[in-house]
PDB file of N, CA and C in Angstrom:
ATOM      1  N   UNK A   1       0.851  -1.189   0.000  1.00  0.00           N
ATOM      2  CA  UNK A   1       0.000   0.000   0.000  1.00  0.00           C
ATOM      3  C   UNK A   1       0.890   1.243   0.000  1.00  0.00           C
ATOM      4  N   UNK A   2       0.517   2.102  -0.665  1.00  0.00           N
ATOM      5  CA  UNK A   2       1.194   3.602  -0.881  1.00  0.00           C
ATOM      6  C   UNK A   2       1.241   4.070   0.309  1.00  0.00           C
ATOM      7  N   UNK A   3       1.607   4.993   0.781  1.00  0.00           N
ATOM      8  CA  UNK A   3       1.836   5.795   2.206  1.00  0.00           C
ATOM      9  C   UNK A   3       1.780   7.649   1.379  1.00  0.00           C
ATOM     10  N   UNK A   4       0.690   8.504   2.204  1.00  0.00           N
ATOM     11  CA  UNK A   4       1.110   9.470   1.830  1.00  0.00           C
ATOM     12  C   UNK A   4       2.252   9.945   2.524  1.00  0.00           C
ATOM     13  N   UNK A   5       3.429  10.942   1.814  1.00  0.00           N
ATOM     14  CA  UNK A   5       4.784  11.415   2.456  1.00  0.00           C
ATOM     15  C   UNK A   5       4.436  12.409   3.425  1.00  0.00           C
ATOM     16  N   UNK A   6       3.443  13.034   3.000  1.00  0.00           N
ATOM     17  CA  UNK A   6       2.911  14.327   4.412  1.00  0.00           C
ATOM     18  C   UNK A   6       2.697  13.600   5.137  1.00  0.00           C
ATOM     19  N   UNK A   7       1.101  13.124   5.395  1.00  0.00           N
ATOM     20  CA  UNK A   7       0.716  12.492   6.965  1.00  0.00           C
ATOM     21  C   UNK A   7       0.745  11.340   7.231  1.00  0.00           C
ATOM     22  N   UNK A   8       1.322  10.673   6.426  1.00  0.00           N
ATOM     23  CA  UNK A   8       1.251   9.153   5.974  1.00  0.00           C
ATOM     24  C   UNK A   8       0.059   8.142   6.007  1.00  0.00           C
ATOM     25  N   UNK A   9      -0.923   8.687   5.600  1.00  0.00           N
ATOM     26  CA  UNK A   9      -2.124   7.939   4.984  1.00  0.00           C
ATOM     27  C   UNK A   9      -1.950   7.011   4.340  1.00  0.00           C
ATOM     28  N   UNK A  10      -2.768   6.023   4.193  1.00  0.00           N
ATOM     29  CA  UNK A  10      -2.910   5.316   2.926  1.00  0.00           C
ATOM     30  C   UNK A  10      -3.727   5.618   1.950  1.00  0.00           C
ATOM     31  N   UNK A  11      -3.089   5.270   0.575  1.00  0.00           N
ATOM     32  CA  UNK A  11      -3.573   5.714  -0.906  1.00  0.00           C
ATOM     33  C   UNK A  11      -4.338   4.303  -1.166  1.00  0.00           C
ATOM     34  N   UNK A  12      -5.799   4.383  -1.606  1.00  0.00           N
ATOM     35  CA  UNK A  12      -6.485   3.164  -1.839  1.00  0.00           C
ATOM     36  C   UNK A  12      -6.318   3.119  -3.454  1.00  0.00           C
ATOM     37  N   UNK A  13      -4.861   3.035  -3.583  1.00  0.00           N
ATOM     38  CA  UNK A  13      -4.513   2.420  -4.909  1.00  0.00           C
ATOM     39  C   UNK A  13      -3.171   1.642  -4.779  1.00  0.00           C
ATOM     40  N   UNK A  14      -2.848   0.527  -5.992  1.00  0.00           N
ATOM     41  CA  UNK A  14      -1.636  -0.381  -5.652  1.00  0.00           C
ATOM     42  C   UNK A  14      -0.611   0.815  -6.726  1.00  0.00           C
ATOM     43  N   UNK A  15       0.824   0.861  -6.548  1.00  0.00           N
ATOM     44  CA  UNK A  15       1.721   0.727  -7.284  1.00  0.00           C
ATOM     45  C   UNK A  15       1.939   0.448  -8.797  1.00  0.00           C
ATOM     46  N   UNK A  16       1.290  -0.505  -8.726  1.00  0.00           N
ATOM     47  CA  UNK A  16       1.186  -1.045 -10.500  1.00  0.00           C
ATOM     48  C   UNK A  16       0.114  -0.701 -10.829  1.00  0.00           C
ATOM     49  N   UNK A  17      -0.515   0.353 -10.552  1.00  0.00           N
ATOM     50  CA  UNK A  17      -1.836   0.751 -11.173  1.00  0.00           C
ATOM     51  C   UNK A  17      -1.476   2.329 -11.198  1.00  0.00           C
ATOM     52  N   UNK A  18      -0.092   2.809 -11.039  1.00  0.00           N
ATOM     53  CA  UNK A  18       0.061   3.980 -11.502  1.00  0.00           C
ATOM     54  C   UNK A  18       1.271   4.235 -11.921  1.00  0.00           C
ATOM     55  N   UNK A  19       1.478   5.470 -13.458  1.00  0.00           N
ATOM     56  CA  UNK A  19       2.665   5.201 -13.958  1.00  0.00           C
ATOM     57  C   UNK A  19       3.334   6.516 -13.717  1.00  0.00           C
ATOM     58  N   UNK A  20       4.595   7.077 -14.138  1.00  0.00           N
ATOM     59  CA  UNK A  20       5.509   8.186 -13.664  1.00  0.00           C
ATOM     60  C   UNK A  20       4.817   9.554 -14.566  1.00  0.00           C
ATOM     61  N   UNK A  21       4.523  10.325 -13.635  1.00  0.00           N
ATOM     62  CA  UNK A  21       3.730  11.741 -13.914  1.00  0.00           C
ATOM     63  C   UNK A  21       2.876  11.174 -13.849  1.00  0.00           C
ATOM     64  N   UNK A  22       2.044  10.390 -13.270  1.00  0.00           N
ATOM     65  CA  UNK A  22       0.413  10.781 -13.224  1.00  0.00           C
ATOM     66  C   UNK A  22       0.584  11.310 -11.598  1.00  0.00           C
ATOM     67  N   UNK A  23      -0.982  12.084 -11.320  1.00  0.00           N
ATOM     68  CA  UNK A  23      -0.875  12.800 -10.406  1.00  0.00           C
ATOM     69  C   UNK A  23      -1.676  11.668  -9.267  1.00  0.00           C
ATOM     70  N   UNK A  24      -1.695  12.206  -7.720  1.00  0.00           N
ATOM     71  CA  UNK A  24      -2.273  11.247  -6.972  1.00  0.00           C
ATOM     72  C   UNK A  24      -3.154  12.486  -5.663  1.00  0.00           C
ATOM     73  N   UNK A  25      -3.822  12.323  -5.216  1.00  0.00           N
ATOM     74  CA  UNK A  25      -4.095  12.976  -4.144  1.00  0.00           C
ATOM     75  C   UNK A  25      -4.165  12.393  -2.872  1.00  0.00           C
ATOM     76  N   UNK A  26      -3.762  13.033  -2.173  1.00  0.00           N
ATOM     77  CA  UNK A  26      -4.226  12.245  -0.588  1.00  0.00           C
ATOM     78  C   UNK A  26      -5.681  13.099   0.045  1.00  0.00           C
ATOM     79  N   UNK A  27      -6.776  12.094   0.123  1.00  0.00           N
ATOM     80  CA  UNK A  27      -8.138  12.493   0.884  1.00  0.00           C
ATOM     81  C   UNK A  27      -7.863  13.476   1.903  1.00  0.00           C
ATOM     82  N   UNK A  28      -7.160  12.959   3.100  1.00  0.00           N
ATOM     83  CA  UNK A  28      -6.428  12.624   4.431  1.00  0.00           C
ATOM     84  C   UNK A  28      -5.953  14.421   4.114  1.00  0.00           C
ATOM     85  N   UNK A  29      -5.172  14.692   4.013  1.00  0.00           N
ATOM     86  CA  UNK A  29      -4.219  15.704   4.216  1.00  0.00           C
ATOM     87  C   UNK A  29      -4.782  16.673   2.962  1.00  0.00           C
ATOM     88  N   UNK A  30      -5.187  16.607   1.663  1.00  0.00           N
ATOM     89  CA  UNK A  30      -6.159  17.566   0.321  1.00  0.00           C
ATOM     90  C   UNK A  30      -4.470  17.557  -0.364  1.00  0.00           C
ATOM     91  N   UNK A  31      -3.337  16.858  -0.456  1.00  0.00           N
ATOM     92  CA  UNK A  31      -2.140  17.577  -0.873  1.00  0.00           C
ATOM     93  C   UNK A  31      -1.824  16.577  -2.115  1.00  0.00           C
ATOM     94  N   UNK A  32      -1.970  16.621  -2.958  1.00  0.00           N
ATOM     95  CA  UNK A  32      -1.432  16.219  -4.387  1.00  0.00           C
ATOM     96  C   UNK A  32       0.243  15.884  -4.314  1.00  0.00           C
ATOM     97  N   UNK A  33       0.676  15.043  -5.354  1.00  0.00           N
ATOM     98  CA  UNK A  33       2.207  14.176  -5.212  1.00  0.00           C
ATOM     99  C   UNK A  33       1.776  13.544  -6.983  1.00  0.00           C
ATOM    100  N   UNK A  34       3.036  14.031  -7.805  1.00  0.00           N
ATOM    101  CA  UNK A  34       3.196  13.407  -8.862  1.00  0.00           C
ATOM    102  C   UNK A  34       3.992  11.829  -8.827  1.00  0.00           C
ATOM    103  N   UNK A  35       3.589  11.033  -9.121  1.00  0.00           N
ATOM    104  CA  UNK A  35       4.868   9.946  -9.443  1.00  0.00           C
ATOM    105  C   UNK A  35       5.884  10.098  -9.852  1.00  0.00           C
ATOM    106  N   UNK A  36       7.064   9.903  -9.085  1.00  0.00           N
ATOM    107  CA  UNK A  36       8.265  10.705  -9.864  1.00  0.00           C
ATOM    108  C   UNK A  36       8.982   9.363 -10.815  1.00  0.00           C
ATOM    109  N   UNK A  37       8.809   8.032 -10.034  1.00  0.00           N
ATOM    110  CA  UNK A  37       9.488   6.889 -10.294  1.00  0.00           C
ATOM    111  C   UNK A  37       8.627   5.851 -10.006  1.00  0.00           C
ATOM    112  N   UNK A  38       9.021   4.548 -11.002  1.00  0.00           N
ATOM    113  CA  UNK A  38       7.952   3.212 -10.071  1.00  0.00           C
ATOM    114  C   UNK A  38       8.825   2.870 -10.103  1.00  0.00           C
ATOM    115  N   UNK A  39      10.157   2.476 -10.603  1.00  0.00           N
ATOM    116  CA  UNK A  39      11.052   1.538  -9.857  1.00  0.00           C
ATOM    117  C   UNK A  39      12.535   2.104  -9.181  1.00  0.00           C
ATOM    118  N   UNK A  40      12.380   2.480  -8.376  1.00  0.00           N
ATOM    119  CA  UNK A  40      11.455   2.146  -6.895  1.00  0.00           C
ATOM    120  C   UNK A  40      10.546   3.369  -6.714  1.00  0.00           C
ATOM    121  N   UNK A  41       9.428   3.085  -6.389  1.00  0.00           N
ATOM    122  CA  UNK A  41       8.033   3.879  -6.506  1.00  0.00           C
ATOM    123  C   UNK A  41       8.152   5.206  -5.542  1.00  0.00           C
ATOM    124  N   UNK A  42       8.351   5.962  -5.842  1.00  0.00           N
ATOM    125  CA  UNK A  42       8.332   7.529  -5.527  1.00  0.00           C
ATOM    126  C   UNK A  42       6.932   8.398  -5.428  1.00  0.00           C
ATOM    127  N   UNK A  43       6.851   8.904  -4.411  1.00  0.00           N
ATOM    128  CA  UNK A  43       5.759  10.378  -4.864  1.00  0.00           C
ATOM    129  C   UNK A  43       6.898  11.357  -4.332  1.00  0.00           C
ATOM    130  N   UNK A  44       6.855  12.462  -5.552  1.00  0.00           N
ATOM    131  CA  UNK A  44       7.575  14.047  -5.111  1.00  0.00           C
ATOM    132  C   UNK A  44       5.732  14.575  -4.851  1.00  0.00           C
ATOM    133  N   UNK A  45       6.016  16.064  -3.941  1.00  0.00           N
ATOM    134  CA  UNK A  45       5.038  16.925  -3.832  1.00  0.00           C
ATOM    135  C   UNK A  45       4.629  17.478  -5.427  1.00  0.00           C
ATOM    136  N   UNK A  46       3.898  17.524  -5.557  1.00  0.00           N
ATOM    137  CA  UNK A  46       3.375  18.946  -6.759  1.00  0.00           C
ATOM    138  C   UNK A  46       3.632  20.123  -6.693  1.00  0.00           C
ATOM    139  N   UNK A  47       3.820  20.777  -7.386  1.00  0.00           N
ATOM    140  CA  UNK A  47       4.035  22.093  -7.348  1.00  0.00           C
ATOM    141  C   UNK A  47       2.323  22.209  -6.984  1.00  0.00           C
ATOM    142  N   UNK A  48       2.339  23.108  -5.581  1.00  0.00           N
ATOM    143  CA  UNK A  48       0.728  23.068  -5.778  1.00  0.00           C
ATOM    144  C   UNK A  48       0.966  24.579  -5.017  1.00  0.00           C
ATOM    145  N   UNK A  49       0.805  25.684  -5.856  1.00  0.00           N
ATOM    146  CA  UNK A  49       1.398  26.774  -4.852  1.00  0.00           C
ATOM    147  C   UNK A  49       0.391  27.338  -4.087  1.00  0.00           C
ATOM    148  N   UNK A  50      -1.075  27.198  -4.913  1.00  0.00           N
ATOM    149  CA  UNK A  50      -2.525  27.082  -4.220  1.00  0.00           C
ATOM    150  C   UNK A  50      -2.442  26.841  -2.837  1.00  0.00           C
ATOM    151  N   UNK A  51      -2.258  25.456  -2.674  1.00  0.00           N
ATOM    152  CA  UNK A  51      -2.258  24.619  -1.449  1.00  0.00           C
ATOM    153  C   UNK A  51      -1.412  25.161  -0.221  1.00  0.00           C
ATOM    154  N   UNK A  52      -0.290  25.694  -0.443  1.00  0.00           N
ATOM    155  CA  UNK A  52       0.506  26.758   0.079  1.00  0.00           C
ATOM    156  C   UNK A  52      -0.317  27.867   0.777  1.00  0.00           C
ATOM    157  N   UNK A  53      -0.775  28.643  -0.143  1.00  0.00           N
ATOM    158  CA  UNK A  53      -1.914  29.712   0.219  1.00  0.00           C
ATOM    159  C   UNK A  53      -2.915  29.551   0.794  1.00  0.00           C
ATOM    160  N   UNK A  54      -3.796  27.884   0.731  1.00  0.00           N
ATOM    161  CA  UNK A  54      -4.686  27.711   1.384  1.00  0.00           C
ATOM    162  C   UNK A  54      -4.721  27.782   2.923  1.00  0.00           C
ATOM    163  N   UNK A  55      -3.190  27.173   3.184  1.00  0.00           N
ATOM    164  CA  UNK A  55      -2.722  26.605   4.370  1.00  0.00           C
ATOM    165  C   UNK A  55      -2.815  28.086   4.796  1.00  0.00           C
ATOM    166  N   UNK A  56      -2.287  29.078   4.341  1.00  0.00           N
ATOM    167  CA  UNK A  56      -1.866  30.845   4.833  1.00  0.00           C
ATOM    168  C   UNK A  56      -2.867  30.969   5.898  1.00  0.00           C
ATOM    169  N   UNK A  57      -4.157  30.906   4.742  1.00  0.00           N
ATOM    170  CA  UNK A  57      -5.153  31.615   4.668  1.00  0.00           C
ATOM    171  C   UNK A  57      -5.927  30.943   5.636  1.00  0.00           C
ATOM    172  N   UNK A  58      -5.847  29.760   5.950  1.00  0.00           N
ATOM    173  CA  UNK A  58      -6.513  29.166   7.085  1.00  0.00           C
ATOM    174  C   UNK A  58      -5.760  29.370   8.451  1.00  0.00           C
ATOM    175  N   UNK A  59      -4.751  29.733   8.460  1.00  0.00           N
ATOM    176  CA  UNK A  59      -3.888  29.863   9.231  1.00  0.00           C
ATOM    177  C   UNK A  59      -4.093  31.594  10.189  1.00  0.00           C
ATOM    178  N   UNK A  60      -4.395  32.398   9.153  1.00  0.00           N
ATOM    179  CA  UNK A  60      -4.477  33.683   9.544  1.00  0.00           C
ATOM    180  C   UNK A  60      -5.746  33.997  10.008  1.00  0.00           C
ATOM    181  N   UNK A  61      -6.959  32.780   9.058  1.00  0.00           N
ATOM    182  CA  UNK A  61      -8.386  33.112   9.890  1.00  0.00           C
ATOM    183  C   UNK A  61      -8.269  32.845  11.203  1.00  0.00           C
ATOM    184  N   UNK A  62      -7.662  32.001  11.821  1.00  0.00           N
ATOM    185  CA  UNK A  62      -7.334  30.953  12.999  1.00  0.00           C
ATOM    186  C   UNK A  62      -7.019  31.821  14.017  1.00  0.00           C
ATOM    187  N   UNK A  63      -5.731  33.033  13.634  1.00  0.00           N
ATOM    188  CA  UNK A  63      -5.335  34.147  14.624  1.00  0.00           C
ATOM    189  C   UNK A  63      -6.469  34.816  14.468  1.00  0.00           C
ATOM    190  N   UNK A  64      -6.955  35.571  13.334  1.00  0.00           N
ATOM    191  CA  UNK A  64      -8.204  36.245  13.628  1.00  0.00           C
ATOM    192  C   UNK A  64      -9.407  36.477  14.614  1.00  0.00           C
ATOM    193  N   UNK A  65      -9.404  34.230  14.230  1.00  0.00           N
ATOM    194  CA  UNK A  65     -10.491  34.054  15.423  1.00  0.00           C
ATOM    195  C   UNK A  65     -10.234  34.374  16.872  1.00  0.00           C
ATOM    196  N   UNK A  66      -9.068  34.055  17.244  1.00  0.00           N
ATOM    197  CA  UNK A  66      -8.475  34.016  18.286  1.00  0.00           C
ATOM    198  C   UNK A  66      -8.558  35.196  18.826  1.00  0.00           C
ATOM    199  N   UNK A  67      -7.882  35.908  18.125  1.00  0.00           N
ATOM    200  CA  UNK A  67      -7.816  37.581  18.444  1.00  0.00           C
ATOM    201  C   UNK A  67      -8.845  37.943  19.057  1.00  0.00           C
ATOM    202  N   UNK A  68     -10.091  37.748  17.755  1.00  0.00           N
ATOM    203  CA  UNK A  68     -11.288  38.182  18.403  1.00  0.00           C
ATOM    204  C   UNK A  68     -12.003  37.695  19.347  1.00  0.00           C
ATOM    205  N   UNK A  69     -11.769  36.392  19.887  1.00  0.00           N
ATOM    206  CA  UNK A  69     -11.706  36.103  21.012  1.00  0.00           C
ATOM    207  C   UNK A  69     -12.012  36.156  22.073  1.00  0.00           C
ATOM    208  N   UNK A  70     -10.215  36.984  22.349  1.00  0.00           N
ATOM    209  CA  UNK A  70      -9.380  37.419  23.073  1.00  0.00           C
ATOM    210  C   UNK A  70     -10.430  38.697  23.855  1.00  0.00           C
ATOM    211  N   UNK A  71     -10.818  39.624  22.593  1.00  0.00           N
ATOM    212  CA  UNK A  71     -11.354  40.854  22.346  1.00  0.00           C
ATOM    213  C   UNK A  71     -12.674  40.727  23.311  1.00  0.00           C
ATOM    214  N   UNK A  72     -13.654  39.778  22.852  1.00  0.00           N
ATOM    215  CA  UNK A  72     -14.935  39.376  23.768  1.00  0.00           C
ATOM    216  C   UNK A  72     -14.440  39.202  25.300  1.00  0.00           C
ATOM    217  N   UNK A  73     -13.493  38.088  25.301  1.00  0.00           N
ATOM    218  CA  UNK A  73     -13.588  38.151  26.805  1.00  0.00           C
ATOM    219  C   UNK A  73     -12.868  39.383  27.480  1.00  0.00           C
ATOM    220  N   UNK A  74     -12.362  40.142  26.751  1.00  0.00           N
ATOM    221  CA  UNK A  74     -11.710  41.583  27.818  1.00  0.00           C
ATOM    222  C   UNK A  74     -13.203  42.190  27.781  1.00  0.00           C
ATOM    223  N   UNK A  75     -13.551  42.093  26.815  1.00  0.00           N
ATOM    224  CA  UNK A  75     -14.810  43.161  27.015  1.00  0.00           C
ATOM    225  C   UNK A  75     -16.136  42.871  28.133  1.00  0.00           C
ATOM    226  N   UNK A  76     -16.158  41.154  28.352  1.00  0.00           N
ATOM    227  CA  UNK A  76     -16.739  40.368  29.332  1.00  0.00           C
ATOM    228  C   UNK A  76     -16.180  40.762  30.668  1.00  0.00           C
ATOM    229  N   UNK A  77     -15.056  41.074  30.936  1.00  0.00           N
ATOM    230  CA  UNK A  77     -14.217  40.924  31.973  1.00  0.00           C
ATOM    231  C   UNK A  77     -14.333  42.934  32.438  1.00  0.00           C
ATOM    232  N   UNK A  78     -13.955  43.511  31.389  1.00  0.00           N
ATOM    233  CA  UNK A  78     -14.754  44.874  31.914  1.00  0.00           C
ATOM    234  C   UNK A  78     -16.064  44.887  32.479  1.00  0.00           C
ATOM    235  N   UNK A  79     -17.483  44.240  31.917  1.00  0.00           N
ATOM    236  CA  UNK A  79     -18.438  44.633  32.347  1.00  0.00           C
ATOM    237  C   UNK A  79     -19.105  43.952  33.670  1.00  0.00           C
ATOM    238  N   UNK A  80     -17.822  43.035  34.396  1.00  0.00           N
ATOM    239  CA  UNK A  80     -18.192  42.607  35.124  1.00  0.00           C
ATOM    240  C   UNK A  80     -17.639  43.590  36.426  1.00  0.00           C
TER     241      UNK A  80
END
């Protein structure tokens, strides 16, 4: 069974059912991996510069949330 290289999932496909440059995704983690080699069977990452940005962008809502937060409970903590 394949292993994804990020989180190490398994790929519900065999080896011999994929050839060098086709693309693969992992469910598990959303991160794409070209076949670089089958003998011996390789995934490189994709250029996925998207996926990069997604990560940002979820990343910065995350402080956002936080922040704002932060913001409610001072304002909780004044009106008490």
């Amino acid at each position: 069974m394949i292993k994804c290289p990020e989180c190490g999932a398994g790929f519900d496909v065999e080896e011999d059912e994929l050839d060098e440059g086709e693309s693969i995704l992992c469910e598990e983690c959303g991160r794409n991996f070209v076949v670089s080699s089958v003998d011996p069977f390789e995934l490189e990452p994709e250029d996925d510069e998207d996926f990069d940005e997604e990560l940002d962008e979820d990343f910065e809502e995350d402080e956002e949330d936080e922040d704002a937060e932060e913001e409610e409970e001072e304002e909780d903590e004044e009106w008490r």
